[in-house]
PDB file of N, CA and C in Angstrom:
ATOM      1  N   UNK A   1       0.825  -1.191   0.000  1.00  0.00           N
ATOM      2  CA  UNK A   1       0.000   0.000   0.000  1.00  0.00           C
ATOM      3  C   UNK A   1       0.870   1.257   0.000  1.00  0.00           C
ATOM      4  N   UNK A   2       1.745   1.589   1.059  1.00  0.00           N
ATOM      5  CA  UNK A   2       2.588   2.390   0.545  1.00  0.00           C
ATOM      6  C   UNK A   2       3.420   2.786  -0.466  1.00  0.00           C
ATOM      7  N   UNK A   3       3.911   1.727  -0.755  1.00  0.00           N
ATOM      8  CA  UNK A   3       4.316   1.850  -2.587  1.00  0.00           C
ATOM      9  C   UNK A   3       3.310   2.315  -3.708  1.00  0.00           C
ATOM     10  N   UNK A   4       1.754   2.014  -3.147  1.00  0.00           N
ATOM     11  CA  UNK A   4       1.089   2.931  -4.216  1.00  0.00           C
ATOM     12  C   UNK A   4       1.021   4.234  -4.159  1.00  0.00           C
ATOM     13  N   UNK A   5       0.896   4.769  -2.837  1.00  0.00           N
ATOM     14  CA  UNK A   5       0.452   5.821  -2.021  1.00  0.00           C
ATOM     15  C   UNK A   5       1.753   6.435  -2.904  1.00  0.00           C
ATOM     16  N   UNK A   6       3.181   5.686  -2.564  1.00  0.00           N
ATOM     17  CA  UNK A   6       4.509   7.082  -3.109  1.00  0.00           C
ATOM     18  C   UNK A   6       4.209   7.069  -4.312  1.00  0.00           C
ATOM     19  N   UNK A   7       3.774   6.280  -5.336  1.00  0.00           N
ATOM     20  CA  UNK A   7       3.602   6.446  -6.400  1.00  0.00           C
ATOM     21  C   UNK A   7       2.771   7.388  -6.966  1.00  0.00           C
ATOM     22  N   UNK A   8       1.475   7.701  -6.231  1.00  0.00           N
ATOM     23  CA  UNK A   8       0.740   8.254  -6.634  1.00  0.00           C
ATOM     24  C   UNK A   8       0.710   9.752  -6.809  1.00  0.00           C
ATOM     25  N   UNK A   9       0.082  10.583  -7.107  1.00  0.00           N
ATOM     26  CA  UNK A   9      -0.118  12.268  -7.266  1.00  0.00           C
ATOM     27  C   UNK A   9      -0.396  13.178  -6.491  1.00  0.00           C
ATOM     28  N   UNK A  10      -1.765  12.411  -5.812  1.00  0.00           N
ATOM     29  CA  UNK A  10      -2.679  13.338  -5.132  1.00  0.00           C
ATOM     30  C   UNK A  10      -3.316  11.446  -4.065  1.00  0.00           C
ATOM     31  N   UNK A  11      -4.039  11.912  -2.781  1.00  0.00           N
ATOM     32  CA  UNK A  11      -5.389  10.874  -2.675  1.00  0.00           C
ATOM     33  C   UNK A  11      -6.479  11.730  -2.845  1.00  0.00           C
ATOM     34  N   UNK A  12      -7.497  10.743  -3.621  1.00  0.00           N
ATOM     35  CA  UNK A  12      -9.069  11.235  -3.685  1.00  0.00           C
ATOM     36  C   UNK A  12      -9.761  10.553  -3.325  1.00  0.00           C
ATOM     37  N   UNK A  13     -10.665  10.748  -2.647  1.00  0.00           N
ATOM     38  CA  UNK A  13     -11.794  10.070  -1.932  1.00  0.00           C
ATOM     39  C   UNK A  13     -13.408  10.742  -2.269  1.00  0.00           C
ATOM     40  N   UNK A  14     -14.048  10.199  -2.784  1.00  0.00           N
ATOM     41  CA  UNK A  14     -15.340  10.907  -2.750  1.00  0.00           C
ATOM     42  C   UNK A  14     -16.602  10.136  -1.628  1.00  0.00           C
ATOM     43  N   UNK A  15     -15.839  10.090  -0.819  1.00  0.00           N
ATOM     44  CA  UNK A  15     -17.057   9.385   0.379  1.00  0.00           C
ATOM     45  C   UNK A  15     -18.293  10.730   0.840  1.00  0.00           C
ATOM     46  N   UNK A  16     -19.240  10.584   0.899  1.00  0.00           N
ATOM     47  CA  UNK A  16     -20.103  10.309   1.581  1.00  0.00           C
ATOM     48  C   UNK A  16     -20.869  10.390   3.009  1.00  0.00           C
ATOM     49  N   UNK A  17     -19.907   8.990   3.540  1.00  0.00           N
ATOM     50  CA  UNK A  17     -19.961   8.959   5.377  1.00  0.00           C
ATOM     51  C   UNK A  17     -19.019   8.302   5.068  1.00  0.00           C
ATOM     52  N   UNK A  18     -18.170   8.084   6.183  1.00  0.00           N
ATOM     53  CA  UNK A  18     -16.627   7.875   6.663  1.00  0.00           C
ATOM     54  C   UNK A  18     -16.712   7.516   8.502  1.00  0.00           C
ATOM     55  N   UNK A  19     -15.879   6.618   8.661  1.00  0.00           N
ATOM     56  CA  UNK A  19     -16.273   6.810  10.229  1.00  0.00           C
ATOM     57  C   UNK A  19     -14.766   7.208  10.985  1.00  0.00           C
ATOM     58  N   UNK A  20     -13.818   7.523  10.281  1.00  0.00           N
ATOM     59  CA  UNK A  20     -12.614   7.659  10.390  1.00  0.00           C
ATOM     60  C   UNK A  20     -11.547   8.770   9.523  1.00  0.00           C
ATOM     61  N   UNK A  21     -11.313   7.963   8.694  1.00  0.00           N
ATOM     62  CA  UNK A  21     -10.323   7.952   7.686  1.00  0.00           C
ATOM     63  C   UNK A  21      -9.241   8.116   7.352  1.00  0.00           C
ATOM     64  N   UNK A  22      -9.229   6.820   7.805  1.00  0.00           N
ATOM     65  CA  UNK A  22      -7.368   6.342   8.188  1.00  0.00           C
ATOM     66  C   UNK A  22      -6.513   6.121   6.838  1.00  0.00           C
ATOM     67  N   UNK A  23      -7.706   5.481   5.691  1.00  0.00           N
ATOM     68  CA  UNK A  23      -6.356   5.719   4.250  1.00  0.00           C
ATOM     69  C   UNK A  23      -5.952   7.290   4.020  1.00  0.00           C
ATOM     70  N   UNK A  24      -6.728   8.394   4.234  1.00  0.00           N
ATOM     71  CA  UNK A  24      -6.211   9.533   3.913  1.00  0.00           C
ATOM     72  C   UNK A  24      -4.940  10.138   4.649  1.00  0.00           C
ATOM     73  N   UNK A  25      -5.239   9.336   5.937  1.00  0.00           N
ATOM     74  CA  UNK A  25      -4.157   9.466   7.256  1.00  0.00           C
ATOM     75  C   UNK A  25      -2.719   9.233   6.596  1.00  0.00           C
ATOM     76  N   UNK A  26      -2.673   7.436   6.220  1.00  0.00           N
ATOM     77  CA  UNK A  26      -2.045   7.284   5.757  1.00  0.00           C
ATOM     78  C   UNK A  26      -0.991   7.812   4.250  1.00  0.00           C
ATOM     79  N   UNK A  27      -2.009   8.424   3.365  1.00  0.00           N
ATOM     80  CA  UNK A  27      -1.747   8.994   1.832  1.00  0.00           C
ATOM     81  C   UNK A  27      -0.347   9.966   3.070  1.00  0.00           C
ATOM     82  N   UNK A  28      -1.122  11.040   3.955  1.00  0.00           N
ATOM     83  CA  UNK A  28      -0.833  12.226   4.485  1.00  0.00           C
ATOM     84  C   UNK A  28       0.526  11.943   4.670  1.00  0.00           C
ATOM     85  N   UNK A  29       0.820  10.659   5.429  1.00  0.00           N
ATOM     86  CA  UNK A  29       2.224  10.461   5.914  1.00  0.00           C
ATOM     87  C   UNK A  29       3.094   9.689   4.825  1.00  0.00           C
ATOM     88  N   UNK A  30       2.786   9.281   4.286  1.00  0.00           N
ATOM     89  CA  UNK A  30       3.746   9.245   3.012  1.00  0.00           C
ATOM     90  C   UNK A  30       3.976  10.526   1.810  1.00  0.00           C
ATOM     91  N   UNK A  31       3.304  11.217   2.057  1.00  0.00           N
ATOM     92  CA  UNK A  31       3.840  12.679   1.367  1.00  0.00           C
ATOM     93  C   UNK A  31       2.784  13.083   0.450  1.00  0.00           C
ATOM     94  N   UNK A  32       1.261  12.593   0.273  1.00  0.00           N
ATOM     95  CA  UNK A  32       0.449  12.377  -0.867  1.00  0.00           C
ATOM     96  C   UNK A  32      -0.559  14.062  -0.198  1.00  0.00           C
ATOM     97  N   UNK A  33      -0.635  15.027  -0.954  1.00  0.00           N
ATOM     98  CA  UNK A  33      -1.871  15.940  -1.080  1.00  0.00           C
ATOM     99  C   UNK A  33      -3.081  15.201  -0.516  1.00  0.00           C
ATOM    100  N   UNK A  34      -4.209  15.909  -0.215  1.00  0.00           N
ATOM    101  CA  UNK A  34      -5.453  14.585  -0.412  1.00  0.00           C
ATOM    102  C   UNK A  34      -6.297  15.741  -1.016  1.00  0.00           C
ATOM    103  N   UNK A  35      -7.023  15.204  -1.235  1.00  0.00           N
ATOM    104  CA  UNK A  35      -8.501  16.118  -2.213  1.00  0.00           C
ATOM    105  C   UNK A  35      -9.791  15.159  -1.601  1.00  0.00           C
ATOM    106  N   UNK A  36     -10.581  15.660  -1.641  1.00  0.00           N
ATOM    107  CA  UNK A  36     -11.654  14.883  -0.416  1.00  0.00           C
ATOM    108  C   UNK A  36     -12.474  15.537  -0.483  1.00  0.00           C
ATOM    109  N   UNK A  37     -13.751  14.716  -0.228  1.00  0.00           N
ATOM    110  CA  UNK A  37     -15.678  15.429   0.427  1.00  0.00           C
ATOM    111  C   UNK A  37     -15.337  16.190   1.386  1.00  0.00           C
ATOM    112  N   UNK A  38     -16.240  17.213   0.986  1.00  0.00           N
ATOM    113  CA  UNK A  38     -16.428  18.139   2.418  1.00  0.00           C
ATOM    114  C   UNK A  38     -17.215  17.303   3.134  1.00  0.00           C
ATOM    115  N   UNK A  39     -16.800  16.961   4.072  1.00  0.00           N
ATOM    116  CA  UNK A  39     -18.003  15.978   5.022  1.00  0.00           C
ATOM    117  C   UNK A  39     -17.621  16.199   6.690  1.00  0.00           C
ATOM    118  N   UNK A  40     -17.992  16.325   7.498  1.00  0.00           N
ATOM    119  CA  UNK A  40     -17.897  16.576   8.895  1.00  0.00           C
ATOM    120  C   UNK A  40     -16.411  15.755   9.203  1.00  0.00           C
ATOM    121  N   UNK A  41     -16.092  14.807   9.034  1.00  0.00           N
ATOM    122  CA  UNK A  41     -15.455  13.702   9.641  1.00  0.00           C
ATOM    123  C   UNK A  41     -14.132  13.818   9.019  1.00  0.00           C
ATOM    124  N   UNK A  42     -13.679  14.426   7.695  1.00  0.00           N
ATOM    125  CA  UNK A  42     -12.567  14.700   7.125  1.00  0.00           C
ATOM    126  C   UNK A  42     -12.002  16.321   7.459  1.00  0.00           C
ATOM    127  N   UNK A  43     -13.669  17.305   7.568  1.00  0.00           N
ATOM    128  CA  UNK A  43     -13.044  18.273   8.139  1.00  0.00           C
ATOM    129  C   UNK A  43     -12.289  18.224   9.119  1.00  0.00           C
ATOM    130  N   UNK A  44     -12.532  17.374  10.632  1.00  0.00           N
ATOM    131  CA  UNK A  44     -12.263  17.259  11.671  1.00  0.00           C
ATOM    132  C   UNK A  44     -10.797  16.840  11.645  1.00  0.00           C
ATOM    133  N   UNK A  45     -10.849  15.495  10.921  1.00  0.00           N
ATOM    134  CA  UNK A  45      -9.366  14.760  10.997  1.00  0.00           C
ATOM    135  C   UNK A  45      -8.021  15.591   9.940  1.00  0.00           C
ATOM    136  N   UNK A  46      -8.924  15.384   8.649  1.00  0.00           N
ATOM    137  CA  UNK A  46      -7.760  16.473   7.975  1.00  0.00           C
ATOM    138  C   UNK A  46      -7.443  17.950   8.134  1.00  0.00           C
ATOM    139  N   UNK A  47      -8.600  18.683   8.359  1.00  0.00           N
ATOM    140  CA  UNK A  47      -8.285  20.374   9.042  1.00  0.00           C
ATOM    141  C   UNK A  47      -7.480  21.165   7.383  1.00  0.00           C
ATOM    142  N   UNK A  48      -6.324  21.104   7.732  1.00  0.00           N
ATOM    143  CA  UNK A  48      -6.250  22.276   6.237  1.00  0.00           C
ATOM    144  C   UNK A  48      -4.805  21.607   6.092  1.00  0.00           C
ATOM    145  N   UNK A  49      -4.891  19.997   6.210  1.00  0.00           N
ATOM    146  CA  UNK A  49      -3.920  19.499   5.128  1.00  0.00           C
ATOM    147  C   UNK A  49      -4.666  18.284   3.977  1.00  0.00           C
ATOM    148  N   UNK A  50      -6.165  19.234   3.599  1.00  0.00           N
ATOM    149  CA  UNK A  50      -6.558  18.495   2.006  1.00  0.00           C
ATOM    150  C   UNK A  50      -7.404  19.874   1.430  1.00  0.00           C
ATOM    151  N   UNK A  51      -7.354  19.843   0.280  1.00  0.00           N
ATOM    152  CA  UNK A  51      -8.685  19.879  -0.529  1.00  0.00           C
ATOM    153  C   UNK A  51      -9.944  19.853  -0.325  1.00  0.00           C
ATOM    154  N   UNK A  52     -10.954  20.415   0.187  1.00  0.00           N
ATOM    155  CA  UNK A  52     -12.216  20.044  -0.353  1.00  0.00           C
ATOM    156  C   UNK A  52     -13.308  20.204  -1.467  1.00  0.00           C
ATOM    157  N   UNK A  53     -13.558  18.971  -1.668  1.00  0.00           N
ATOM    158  CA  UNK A  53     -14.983  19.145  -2.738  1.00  0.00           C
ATOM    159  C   UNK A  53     -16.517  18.976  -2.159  1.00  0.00           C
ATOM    160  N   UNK A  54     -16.982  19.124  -3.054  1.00  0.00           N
ATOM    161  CA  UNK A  54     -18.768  18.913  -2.645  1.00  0.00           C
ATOM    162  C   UNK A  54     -18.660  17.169  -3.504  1.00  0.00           C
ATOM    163  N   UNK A  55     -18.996  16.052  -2.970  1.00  0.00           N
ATOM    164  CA  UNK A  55     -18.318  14.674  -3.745  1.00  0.00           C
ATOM    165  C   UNK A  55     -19.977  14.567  -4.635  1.00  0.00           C
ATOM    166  N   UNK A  56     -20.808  15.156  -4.726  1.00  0.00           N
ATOM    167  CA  UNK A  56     -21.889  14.960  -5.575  1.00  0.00           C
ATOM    168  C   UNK A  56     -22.014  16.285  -6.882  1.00  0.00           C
ATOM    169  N   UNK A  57     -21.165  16.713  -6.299  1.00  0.00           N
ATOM    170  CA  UNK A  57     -20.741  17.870  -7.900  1.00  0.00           C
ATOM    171  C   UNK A  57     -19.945  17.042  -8.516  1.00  0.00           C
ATOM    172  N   UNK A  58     -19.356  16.394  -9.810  1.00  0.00           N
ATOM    173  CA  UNK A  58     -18.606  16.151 -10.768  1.00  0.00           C
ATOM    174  C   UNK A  58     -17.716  17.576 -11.015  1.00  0.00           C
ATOM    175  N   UNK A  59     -18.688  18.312 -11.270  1.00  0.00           N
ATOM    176  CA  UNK A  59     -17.575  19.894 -11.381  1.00  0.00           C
ATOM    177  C   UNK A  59     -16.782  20.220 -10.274  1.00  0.00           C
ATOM    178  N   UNK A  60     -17.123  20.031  -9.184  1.00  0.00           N
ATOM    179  CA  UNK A  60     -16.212  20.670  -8.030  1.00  0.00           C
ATOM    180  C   UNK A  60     -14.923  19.603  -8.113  1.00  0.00           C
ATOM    181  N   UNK A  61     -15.274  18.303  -8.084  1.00  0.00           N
ATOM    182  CA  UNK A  61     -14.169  17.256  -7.651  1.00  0.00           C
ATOM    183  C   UNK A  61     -12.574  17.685  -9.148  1.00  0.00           C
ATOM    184  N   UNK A  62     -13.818  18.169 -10.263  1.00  0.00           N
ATOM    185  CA  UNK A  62     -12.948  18.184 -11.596  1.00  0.00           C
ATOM    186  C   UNK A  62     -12.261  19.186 -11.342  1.00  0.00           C
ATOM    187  N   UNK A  63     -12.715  20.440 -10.693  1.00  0.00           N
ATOM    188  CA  UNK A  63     -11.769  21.467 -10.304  1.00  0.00           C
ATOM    189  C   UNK A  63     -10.902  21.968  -9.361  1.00  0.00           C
ATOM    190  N   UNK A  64     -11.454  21.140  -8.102  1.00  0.00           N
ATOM    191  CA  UNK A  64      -9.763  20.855  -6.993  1.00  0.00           C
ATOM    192  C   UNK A  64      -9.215  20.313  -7.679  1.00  0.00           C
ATOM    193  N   UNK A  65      -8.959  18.664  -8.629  1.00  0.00           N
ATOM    194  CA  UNK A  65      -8.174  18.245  -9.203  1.00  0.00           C
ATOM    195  C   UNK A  65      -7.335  19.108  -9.814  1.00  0.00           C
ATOM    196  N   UNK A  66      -7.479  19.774 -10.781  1.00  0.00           N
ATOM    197  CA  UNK A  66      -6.770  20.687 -11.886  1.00  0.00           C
ATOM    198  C   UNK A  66      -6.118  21.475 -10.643  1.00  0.00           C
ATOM    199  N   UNK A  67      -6.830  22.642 -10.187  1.00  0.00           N
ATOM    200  CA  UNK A  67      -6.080  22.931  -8.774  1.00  0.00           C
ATOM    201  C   UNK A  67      -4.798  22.622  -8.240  1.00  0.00           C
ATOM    202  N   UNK A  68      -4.561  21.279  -7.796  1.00  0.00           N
ATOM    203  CA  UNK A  68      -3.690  20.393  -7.616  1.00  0.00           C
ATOM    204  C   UNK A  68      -2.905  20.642  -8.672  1.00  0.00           C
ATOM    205  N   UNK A  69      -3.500  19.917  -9.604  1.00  0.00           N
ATOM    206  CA  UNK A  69      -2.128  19.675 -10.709  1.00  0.00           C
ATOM    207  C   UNK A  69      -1.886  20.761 -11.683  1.00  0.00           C
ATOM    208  N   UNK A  70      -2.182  21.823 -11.271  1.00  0.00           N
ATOM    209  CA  UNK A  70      -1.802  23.309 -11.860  1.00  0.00           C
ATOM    210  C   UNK A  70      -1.005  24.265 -11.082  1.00  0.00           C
ATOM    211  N   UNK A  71      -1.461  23.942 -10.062  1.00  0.00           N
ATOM    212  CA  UNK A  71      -0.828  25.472  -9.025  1.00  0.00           C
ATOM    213  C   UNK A  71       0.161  24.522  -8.077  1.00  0.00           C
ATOM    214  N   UNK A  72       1.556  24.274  -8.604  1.00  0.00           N
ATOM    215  CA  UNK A  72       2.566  23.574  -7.777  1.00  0.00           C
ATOM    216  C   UNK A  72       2.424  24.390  -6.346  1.00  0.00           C
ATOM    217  N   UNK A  73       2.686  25.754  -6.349  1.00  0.00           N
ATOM    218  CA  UNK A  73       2.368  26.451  -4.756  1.00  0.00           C
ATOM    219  C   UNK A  73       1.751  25.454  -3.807  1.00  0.00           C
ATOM    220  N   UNK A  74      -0.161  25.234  -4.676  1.00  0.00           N
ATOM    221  CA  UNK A  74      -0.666  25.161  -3.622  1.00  0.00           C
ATOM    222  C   UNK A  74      -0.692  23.572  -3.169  1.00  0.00           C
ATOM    223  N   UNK A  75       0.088  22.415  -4.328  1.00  0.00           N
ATOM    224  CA  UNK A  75      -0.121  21.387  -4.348  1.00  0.00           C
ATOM    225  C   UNK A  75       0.854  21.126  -3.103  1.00  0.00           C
ATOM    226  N   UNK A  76       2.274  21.876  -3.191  1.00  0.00           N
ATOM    227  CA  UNK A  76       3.351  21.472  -2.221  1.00  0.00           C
ATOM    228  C   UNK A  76       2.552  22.107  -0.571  1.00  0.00           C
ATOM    229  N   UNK A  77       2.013  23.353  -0.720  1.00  0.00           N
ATOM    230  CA  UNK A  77       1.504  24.012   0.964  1.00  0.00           C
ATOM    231  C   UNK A  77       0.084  22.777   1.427  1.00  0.00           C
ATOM    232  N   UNK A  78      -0.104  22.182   0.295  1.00  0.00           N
ATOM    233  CA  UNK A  78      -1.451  21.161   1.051  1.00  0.00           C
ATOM    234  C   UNK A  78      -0.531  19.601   1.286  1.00  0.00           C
ATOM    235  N   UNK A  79       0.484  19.581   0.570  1.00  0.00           N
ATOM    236  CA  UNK A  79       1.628  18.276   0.904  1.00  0.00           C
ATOM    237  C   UNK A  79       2.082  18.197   2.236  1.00  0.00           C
ATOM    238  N   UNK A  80       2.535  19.962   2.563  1.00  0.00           N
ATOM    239  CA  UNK A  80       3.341  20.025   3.721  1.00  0.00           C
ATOM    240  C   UNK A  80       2.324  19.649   4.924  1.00  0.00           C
ATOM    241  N   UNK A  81       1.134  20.626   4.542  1.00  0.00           N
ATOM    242  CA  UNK A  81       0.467  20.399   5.678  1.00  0.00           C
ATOM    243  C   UNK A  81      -0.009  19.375   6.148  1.00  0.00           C
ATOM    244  N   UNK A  82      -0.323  18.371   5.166  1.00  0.00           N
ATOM    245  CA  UNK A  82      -0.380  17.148   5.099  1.00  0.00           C
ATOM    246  C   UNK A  82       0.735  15.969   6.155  1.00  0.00           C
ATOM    247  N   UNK A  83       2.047  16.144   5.368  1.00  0.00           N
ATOM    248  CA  UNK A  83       2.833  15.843   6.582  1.00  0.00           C
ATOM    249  C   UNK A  83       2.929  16.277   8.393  1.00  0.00           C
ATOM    250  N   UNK A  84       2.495  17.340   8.024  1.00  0.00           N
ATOM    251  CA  UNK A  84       2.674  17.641   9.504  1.00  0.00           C
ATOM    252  C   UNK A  84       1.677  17.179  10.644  1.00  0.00           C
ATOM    253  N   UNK A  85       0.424  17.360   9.554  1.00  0.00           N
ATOM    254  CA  UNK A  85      -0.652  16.465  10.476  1.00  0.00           C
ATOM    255  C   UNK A  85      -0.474  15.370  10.159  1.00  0.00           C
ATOM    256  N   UNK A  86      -0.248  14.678   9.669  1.00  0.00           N
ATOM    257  CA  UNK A  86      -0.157  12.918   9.859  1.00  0.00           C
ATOM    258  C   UNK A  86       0.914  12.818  10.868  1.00  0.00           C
ATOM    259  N   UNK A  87       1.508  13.346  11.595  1.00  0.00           N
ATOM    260  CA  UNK A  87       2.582  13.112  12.895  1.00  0.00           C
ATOM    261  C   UNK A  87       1.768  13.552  13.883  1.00  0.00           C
ATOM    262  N   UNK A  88       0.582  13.548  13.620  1.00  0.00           N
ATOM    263  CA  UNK A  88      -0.255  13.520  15.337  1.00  0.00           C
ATOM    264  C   UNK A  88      -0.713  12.505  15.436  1.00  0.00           C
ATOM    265  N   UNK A  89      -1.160  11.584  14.432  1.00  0.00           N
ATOM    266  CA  UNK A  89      -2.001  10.281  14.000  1.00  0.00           C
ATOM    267  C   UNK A  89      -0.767   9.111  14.627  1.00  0.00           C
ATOM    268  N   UNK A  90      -0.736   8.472  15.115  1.00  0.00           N
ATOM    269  CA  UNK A  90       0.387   7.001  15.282  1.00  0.00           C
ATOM    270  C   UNK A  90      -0.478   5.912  15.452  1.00  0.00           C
ATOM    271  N   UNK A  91      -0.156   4.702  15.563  1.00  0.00           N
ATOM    272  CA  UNK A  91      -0.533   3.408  15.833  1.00  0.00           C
ATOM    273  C   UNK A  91      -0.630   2.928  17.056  1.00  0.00           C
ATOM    274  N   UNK A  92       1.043   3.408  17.869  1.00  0.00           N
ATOM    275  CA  UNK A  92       0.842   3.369  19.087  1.00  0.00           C
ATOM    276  C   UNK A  92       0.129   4.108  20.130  1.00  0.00           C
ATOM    277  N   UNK A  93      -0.277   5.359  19.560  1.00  0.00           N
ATOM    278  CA  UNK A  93      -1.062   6.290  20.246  1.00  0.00           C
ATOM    279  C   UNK A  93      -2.481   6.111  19.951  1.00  0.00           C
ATOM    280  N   UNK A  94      -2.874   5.577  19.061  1.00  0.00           N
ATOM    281  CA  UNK A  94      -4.040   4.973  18.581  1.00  0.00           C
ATOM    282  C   UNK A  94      -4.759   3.538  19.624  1.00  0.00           C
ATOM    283  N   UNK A  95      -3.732   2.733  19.906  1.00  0.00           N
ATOM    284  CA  UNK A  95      -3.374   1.513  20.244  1.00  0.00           C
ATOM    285  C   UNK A  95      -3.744   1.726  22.008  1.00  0.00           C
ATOM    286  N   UNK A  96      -2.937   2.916  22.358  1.00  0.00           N
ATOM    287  CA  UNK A  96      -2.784   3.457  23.936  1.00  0.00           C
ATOM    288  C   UNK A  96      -4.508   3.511  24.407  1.00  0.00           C
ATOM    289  N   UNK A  97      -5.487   4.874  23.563  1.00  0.00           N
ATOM    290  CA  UNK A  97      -6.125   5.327  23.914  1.00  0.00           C
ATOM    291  C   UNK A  97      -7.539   4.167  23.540  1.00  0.00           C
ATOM    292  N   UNK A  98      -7.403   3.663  22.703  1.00  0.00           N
ATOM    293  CA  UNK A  98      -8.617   2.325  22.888  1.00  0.00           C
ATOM    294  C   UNK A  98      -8.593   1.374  24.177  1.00  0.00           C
ATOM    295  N   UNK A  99      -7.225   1.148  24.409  1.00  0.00           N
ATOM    296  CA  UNK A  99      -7.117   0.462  25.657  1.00  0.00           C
ATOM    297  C   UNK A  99      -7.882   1.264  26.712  1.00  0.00           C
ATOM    298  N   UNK A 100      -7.870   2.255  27.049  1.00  0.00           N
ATOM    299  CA  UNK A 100      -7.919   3.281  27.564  1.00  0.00           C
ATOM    300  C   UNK A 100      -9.413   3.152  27.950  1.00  0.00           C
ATOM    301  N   UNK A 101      -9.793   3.566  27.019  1.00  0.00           N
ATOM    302  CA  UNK A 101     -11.521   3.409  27.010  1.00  0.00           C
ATOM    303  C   UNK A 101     -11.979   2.012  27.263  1.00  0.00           C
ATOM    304  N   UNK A 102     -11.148   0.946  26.303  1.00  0.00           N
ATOM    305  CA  UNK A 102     -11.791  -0.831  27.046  1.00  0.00           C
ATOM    306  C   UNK A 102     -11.653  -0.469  28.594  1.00  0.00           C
ATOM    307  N   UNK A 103     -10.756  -0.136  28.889  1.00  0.00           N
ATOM    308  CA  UNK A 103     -10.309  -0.426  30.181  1.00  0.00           C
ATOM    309  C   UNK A 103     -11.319   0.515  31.387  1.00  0.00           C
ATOM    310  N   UNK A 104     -11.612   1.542  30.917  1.00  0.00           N
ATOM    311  CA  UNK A 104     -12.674   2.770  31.538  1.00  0.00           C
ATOM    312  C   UNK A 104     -13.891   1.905  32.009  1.00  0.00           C
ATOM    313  N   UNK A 105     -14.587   1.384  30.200  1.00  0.00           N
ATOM    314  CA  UNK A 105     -15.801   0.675  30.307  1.00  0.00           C
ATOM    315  C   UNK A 105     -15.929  -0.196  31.165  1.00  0.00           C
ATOM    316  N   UNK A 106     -15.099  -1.200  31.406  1.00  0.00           N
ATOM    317  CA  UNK A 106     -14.426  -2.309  31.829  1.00  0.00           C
ATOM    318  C   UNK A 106     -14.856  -2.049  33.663  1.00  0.00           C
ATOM    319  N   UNK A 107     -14.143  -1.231  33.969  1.00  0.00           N
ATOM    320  CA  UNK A 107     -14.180  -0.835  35.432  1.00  0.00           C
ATOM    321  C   UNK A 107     -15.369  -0.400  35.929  1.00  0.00           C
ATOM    322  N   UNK A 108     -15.902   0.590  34.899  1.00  0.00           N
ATOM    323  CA  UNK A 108     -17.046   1.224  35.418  1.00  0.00           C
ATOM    324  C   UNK A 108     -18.361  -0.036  35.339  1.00  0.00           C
ATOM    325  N   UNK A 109     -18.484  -0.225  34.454  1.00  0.00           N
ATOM    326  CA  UNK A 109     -19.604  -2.066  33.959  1.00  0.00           C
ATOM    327  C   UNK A 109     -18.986  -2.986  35.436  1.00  0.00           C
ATOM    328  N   UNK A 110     -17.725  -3.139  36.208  1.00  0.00           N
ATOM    329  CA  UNK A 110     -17.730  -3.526  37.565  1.00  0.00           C
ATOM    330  C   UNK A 110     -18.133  -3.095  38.559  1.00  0.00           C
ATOM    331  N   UNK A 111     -18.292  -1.782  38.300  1.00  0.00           N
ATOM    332  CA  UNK A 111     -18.491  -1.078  39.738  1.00  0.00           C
ATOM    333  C   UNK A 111     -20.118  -1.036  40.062  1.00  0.00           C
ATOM    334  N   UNK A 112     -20.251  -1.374  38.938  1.00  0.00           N
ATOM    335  CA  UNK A 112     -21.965  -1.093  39.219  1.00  0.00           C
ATOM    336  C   UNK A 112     -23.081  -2.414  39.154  1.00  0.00           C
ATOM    337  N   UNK A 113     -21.552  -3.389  39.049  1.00  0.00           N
ATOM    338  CA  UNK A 113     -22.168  -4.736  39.343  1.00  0.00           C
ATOM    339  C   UNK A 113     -22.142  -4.843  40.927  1.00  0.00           C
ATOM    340  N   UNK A 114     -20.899  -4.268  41.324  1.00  0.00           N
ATOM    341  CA  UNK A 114     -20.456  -4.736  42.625  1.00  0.00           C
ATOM    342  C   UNK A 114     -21.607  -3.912  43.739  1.00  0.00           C
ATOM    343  N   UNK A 115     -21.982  -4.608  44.951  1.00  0.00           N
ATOM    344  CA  UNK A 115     -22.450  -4.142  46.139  1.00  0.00           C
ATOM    345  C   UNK A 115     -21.624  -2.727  46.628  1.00  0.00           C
TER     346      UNK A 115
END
């Protein structure tokens, strides 16, 4: 997967609903632009290292594209930013804070068994 990701130009996604979106995470930290739905859930995670489109316009998605691959400026300032937020994202920090919460639920679902 990463070998496609360096290979590639840009990531595009035209989702929809998303409950995450960890391939864009990923594009981010291998050095990839992203171009993406305006959708609640990419605003949140990506912030202002992608692109947005409206993903049910054909015209909008056609014209961030060109965007991208016209204006080197803005393709490299949405790359950078890109990198920089994918170094808040980790596996192990990902890994930490689920435990975190099993472990919350976990205690509290005891305590309210217990006398």
């Amino acid at each position: 997967l990463a070998a496609l990701y360096r290979g590639a130009y840009a990531f595009v996604t035209a989702s929809l609903h998303e409950g995450f979106g960890l391939p864009g995470i990923e594009a981010m930290r291998c050095g990839l632009p992203l171009a993406v739905s305006n959708i609640e859930t990419f605003n949140e995670i990506y912030d202002n290292a992608a692109v947005y489109f409206n993903p049910l316009s054909p015209e909008d998605i056609a014209a961030k594209l060109v965007l991208l691959a016209q204006d080197r400026d803005f393709y490299k300032q949405i790359q950078n930013n890109g990198l920089l937020r994918g170094q808040l994202f980790d596996w192990r920090r990902a890994a930490e804070q689920t435990l975190a919460v099993y472990q919350s639920v976990l205690t509290s679902q005891h305590a309210n068994i217990l006398p």
